[in-house]
PDB file of N, CA and C in Angstrom:
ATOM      1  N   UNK A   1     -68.456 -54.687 -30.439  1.00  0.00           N
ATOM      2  CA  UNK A   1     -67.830 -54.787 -29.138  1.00  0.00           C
ATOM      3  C   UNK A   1     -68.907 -54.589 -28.079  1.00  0.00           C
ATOM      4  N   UNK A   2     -68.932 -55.553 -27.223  1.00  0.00           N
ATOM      5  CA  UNK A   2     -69.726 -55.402 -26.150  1.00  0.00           C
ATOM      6  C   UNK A   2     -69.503 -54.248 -24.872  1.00  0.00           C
ATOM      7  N   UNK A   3     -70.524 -53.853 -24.015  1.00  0.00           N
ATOM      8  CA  UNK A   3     -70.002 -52.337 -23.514  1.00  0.00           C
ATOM      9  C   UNK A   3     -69.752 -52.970 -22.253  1.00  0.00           C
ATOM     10  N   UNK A   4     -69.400 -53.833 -21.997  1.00  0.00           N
ATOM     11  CA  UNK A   4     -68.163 -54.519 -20.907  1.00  0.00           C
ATOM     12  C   UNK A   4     -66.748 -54.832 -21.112  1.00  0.00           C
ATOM     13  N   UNK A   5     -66.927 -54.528 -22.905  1.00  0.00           N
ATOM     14  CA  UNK A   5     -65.674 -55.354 -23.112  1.00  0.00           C
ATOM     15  C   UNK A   5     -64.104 -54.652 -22.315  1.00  0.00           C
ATOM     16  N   UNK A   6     -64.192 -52.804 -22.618  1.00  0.00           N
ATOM     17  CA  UNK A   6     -63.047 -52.478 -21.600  1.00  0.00           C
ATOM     18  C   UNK A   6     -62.711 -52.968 -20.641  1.00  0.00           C
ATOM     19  N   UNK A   7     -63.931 -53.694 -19.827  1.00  0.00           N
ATOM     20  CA  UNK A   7     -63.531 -54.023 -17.937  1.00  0.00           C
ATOM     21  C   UNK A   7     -63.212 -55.387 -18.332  1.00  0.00           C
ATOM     22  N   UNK A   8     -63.744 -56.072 -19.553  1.00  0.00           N
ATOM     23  CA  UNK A   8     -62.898 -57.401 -19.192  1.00  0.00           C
ATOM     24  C   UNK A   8     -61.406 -57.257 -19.128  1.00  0.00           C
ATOM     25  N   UNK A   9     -60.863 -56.310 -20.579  1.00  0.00           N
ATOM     26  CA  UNK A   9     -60.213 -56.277 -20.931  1.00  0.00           C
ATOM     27  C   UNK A   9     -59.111 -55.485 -19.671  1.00  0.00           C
ATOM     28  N   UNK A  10     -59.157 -54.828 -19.071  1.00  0.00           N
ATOM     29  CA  UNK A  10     -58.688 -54.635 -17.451  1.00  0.00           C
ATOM     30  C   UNK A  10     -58.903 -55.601 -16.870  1.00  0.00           C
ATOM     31  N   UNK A  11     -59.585 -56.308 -16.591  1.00  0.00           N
ATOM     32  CA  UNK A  11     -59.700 -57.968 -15.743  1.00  0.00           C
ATOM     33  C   UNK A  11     -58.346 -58.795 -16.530  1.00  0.00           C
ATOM     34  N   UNK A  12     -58.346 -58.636 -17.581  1.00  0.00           N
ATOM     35  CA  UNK A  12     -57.302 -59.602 -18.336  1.00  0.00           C
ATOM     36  C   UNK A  12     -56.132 -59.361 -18.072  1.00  0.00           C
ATOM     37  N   UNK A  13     -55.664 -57.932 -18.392  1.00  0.00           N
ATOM     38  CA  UNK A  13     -54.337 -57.002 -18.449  1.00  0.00           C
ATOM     39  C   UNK A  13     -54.287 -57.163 -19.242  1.00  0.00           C
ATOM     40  N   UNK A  14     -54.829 -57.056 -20.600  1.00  0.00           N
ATOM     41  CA  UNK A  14     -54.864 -56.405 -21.622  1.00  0.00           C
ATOM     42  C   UNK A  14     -54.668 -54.994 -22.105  1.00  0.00           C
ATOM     43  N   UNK A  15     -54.307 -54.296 -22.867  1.00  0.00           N
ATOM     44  CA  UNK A  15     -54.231 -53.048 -23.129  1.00  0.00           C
ATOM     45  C   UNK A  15     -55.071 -52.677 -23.701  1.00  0.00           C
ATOM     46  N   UNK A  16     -55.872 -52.044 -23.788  1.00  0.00           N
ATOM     47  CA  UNK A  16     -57.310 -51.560 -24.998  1.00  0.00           C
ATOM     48  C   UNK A  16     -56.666 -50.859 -26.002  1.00  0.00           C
ATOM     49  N   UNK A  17     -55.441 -50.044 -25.676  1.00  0.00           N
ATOM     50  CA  UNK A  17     -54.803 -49.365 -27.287  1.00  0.00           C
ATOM     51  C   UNK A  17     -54.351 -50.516 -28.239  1.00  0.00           C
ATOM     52  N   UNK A  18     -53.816 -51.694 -27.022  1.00  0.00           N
ATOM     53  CA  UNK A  18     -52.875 -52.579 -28.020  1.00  0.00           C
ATOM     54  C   UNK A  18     -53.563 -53.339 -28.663  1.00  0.00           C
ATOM     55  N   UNK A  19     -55.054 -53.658 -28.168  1.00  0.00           N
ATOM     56  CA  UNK A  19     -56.011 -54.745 -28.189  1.00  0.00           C
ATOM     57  C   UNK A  19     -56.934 -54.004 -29.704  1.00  0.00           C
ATOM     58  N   UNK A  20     -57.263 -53.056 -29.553  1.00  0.00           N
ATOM     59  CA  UNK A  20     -57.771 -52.095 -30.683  1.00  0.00           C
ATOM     60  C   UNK A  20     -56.728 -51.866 -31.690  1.00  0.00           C
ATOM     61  N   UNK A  21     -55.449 -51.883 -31.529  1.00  0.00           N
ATOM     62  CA  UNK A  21     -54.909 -51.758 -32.775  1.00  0.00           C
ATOM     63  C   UNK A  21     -54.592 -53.192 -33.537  1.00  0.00           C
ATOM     64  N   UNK A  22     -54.152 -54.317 -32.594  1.00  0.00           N
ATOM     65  CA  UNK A  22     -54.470 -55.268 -33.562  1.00  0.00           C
ATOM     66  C   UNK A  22     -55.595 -55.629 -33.967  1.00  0.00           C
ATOM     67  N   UNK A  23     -57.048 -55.724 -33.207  1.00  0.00           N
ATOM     68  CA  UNK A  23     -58.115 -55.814 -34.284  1.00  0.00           C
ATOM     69  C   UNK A  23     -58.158 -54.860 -35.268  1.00  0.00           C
ATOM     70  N   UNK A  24     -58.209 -53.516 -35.161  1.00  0.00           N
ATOM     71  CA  UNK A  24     -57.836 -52.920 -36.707  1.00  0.00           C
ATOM     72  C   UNK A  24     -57.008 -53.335 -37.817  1.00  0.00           C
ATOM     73  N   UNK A  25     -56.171 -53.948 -37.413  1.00  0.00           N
ATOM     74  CA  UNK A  25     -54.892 -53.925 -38.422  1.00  0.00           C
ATOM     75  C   UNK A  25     -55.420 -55.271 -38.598  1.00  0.00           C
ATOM     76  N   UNK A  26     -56.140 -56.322 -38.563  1.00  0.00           N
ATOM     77  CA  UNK A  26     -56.137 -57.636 -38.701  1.00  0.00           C
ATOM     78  C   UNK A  26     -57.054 -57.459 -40.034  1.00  0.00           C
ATOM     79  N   UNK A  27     -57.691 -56.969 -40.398  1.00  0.00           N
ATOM     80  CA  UNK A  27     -58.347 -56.873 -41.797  1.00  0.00           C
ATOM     81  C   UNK A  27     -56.941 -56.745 -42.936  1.00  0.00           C
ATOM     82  N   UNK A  28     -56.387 -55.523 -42.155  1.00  0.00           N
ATOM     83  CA  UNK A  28     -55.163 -55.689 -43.612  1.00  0.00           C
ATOM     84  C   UNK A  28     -54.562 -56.317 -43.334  1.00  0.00           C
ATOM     85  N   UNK A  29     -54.233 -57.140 -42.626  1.00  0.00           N
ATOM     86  CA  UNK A  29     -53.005 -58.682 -43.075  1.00  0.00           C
ATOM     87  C   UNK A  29     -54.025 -59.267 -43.315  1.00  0.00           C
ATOM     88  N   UNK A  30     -55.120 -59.743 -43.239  1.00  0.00           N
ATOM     89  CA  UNK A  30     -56.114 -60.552 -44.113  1.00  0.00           C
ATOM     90  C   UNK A  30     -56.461 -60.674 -45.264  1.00  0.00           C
ATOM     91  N   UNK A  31     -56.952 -59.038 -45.928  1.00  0.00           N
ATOM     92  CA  UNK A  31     -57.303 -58.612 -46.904  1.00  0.00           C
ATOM     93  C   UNK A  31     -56.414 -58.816 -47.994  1.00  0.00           C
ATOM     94  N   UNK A  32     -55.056 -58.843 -47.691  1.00  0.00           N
ATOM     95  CA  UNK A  32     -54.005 -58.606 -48.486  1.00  0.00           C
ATOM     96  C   UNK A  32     -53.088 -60.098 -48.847  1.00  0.00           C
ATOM     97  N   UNK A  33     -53.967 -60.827 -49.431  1.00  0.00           N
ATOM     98  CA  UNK A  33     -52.844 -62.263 -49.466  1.00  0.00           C
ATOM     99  C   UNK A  33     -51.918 -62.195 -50.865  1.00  0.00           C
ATOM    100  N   UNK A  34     -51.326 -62.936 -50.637  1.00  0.00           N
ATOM    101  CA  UNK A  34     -49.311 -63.111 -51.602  1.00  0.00           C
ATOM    102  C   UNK A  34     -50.067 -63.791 -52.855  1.00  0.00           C
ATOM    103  N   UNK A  35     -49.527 -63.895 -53.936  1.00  0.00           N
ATOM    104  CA  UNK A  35     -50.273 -64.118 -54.653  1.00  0.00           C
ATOM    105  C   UNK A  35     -50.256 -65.419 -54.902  1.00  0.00           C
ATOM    106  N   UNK A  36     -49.468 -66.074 -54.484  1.00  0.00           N
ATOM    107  CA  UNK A  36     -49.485 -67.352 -54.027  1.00  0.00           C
ATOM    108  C   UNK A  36     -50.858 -68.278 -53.472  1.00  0.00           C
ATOM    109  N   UNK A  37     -51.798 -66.898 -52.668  1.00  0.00           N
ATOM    110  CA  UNK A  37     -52.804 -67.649 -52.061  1.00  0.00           C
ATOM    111  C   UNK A  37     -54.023 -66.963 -53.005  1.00  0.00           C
ATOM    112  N   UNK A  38     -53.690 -66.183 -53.849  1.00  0.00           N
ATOM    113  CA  UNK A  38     -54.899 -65.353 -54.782  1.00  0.00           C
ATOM    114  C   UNK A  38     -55.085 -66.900 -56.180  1.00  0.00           C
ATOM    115  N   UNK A  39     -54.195 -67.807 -56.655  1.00  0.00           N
ATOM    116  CA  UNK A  39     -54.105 -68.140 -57.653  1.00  0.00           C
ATOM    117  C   UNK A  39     -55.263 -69.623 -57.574  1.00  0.00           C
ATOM    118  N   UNK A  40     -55.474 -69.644 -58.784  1.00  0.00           N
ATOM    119  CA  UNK A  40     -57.015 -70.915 -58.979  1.00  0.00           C
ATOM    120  C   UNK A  40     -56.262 -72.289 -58.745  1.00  0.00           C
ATOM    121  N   UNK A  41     -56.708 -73.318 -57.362  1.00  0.00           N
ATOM    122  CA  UNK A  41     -55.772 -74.235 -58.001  1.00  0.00           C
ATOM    123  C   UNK A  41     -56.921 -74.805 -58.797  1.00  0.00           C
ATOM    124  N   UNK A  42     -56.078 -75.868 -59.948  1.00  0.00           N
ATOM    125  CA  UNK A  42     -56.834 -76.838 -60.954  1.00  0.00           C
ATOM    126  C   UNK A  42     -57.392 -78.219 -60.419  1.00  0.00           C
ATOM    127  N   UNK A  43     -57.811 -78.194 -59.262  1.00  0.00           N
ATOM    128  CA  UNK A  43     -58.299 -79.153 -58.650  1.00  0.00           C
ATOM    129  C   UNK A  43     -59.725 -78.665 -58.549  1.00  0.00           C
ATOM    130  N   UNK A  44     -60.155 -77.128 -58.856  1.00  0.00           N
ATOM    131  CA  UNK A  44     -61.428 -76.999 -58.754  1.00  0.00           C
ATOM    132  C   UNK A  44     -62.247 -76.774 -59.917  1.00  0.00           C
ATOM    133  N   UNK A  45     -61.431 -77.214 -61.345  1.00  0.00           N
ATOM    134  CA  UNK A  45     -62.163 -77.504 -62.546  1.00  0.00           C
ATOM    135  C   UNK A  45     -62.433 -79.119 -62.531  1.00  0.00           C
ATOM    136  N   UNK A  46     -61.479 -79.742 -61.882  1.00  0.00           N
ATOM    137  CA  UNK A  46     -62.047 -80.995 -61.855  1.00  0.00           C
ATOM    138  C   UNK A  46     -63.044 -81.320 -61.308  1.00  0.00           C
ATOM    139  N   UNK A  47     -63.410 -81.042 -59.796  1.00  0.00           N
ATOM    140  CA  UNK A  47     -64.395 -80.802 -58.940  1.00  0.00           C
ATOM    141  C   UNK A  47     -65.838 -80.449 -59.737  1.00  0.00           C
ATOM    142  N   UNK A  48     -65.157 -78.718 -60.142  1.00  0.00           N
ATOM    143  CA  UNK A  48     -66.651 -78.193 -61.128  1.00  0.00           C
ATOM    144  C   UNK A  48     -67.322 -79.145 -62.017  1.00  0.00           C
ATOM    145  N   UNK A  49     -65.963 -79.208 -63.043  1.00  0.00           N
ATOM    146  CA  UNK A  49     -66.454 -80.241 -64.098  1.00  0.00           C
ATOM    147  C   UNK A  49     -66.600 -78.953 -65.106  1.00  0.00           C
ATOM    148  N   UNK A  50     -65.920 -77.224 -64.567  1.00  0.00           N
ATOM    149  CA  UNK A  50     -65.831 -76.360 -65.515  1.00  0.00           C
ATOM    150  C   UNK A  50     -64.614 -75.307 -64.967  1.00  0.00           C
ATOM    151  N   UNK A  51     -63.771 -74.747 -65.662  1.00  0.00           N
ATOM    152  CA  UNK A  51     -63.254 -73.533 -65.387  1.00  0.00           C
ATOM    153  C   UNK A  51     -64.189 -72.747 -63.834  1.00  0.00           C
ATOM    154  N   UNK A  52     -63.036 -72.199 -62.682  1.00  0.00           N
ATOM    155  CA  UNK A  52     -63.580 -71.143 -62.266  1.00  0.00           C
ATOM    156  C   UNK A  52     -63.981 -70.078 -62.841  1.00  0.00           C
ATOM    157  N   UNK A  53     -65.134 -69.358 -61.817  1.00  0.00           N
ATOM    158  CA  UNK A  53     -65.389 -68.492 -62.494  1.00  0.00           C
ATOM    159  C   UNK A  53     -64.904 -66.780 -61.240  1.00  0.00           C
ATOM    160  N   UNK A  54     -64.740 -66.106 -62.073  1.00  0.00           N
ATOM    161  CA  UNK A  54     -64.290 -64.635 -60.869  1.00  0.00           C
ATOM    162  C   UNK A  54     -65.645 -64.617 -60.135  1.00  0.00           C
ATOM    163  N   UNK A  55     -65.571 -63.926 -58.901  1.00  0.00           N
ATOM    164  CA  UNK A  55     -66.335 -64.050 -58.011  1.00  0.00           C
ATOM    165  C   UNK A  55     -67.682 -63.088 -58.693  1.00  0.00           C
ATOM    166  N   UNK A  56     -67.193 -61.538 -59.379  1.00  0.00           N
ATOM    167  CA  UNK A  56     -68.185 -60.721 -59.702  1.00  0.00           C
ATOM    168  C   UNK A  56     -69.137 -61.651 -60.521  1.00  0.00           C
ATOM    169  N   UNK A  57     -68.798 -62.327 -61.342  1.00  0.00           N
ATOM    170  CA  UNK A  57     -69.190 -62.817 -62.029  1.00  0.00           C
ATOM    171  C   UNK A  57     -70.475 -63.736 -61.568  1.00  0.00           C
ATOM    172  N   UNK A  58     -69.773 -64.592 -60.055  1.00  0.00           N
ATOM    173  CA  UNK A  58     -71.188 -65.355 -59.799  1.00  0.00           C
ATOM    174  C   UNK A  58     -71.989 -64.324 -58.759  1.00  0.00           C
ATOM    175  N   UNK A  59     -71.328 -63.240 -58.805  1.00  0.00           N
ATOM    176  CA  UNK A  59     -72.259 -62.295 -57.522  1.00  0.00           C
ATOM    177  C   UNK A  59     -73.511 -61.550 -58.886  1.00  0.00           C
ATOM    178  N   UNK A  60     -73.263 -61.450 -60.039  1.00  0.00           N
ATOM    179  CA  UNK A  60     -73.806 -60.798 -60.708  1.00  0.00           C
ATOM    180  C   UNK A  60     -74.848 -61.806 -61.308  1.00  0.00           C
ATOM    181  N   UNK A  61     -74.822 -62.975 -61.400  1.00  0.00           N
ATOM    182  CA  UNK A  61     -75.233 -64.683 -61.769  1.00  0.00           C
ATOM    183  C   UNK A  61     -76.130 -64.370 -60.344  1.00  0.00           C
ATOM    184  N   UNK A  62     -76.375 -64.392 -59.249  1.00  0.00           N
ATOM    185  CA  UNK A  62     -76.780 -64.758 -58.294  1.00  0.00           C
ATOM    186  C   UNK A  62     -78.005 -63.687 -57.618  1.00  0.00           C
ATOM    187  N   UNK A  63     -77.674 -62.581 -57.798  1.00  0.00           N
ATOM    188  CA  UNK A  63     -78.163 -61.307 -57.468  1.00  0.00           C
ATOM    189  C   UNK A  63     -79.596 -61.181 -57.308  1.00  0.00           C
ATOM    190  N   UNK A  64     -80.061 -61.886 -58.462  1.00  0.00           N
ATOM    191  CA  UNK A  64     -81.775 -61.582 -58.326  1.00  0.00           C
ATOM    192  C   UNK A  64     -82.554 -62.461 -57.097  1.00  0.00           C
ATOM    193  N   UNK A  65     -81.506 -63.580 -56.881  1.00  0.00           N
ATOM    194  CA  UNK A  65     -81.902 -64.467 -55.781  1.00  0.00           C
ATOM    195  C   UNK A  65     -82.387 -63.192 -54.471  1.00  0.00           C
ATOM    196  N   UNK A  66     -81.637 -62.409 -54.427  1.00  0.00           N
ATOM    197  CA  UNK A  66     -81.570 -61.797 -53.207  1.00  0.00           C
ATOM    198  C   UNK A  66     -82.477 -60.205 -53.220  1.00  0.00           C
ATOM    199  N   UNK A  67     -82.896 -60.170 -54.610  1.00  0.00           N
ATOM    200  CA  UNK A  67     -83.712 -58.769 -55.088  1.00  0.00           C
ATOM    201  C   UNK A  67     -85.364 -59.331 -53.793  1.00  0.00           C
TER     202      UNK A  67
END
Protein backbone atom coordinates (compact mmCIF):
# COMPACT_ATOMS: atom_id res chain seq x y z
CA UNK A 1 0.00 0.00 0.00
CA UNK A 2 1.22 3.24 -0.96
CA UNK A 3 1.55 6.00 1.99
CA UNK A 4 -1.06 8.17 0.14
CA UNK A 5 -3.23 5.55 -0.23
CA UNK A 6 -5.56 6.70 3.04
CA UNK A 7 -5.98 10.33 1.41
CA UNK A 8 -6.95 8.86 -1.80
CA UNK A 9 -9.06 6.74 -0.21
CA UNK A 10 -10.87 9.97 1.64
CA UNK A 11 -10.75 11.70 -1.83
CA UNK A 12 -12.90 8.67 -3.00
CA UNK A 13 -15.32 8.16 0.07
CA UNK A 14 -14.16 5.15 0.59
CA UNK A 15 -13.94 3.68 4.02
CA UNK A 16 -10.38 2.42 4.97
CA UNK A 17 -12.04 -0.18 7.58
CA UNK A 18 -14.33 -1.35 4.76
CA UNK A 19 -11.62 -1.06 2.08
CA UNK A 20 -9.04 -3.12 4.41
CA UNK A 21 -11.39 -5.66 5.25
CA UNK A 22 -12.28 -6.64 1.88
CA UNK A 23 -8.71 -6.75 0.71
CA UNK A 24 -8.07 -9.08 3.63
CA UNK A 25 -10.80 -11.30 3.16
CA UNK A 26 -10.17 -11.51 -0.70
CA UNK A 27 -7.36 -14.15 -0.31
CA UNK A 28 -9.93 -16.43 1.42
CA UNK A 29 -12.63 -16.38 -1.16
CA UNK A 30 -9.75 -16.95 -3.53
CA UNK A 31 -7.78 -19.42 -1.80
CA UNK A 32 -10.71 -21.54 -1.21
CA UNK A 33 -12.28 -22.84 -4.60
CA UNK A 34 -15.48 -25.57 -4.81
CA UNK A 35 -14.19 -28.45 -5.94
CA UNK A 36 -15.61 -28.09 -9.00
CA UNK A 37 -12.78 -25.61 -9.88
CA UNK A 38 -9.89 -27.84 -7.96
CA UNK A 39 -10.63 -30.91 -10.55
CA UNK A 40 -8.05 -31.83 -13.77
CA UNK A 41 -9.99 -31.20 -16.83
CA UNK A 42 -8.89 -34.03 -19.56
CA UNK A 43 -8.26 -31.60 -22.11
CA UNK A 44 -4.84 -31.09 -20.53
CA UNK A 45 -3.55 -34.72 -21.12
CA UNK A 46 -4.38 -34.19 -24.55
CA UNK A 47 -2.57 -30.91 -24.79
CA UNK A 48 0.44 -32.59 -22.59
CA UNK A 49 0.42 -35.62 -24.55
CA UNK A 50 0.71 -36.98 -20.61
CA UNK A 51 -1.33 -37.18 -17.38
CA UNK A 52 -1.15 -33.96 -15.11
CA UNK A 53 1.09 -33.78 -12.81
CA UNK A 54 0.40 -32.22 -8.83
CA UNK A 55 1.99 -29.04 -8.63
CA UNK A 56 4.64 -30.26 -5.66
CA UNK A 57 5.66 -32.46 -7.88
CA UNK A 58 6.78 -30.03 -10.74
CA UNK A 59 7.95 -27.49 -7.93
CA UNK A 60 10.25 -30.31 -6.70
CA UNK A 61 11.16 -31.26 -10.77
CA UNK A 62 12.05 -27.57 -11.14
CA UNK A 63 13.83 -26.40 -7.98
CA UNK A 64 17.44 -26.64 -8.87
CA UNK A 65 16.63 -24.22 -11.76
CA UNK A 66 16.32 -21.64 -9.09
CA UNK A 67 19.23 -23.02 -6.47
Amino acid sequence: MSTDQPARWAKSGARPRRVRAFVDGTPDVLGLPLPAGQRVSPEIEKVLGHPAAPFAAWAERVLPVFR
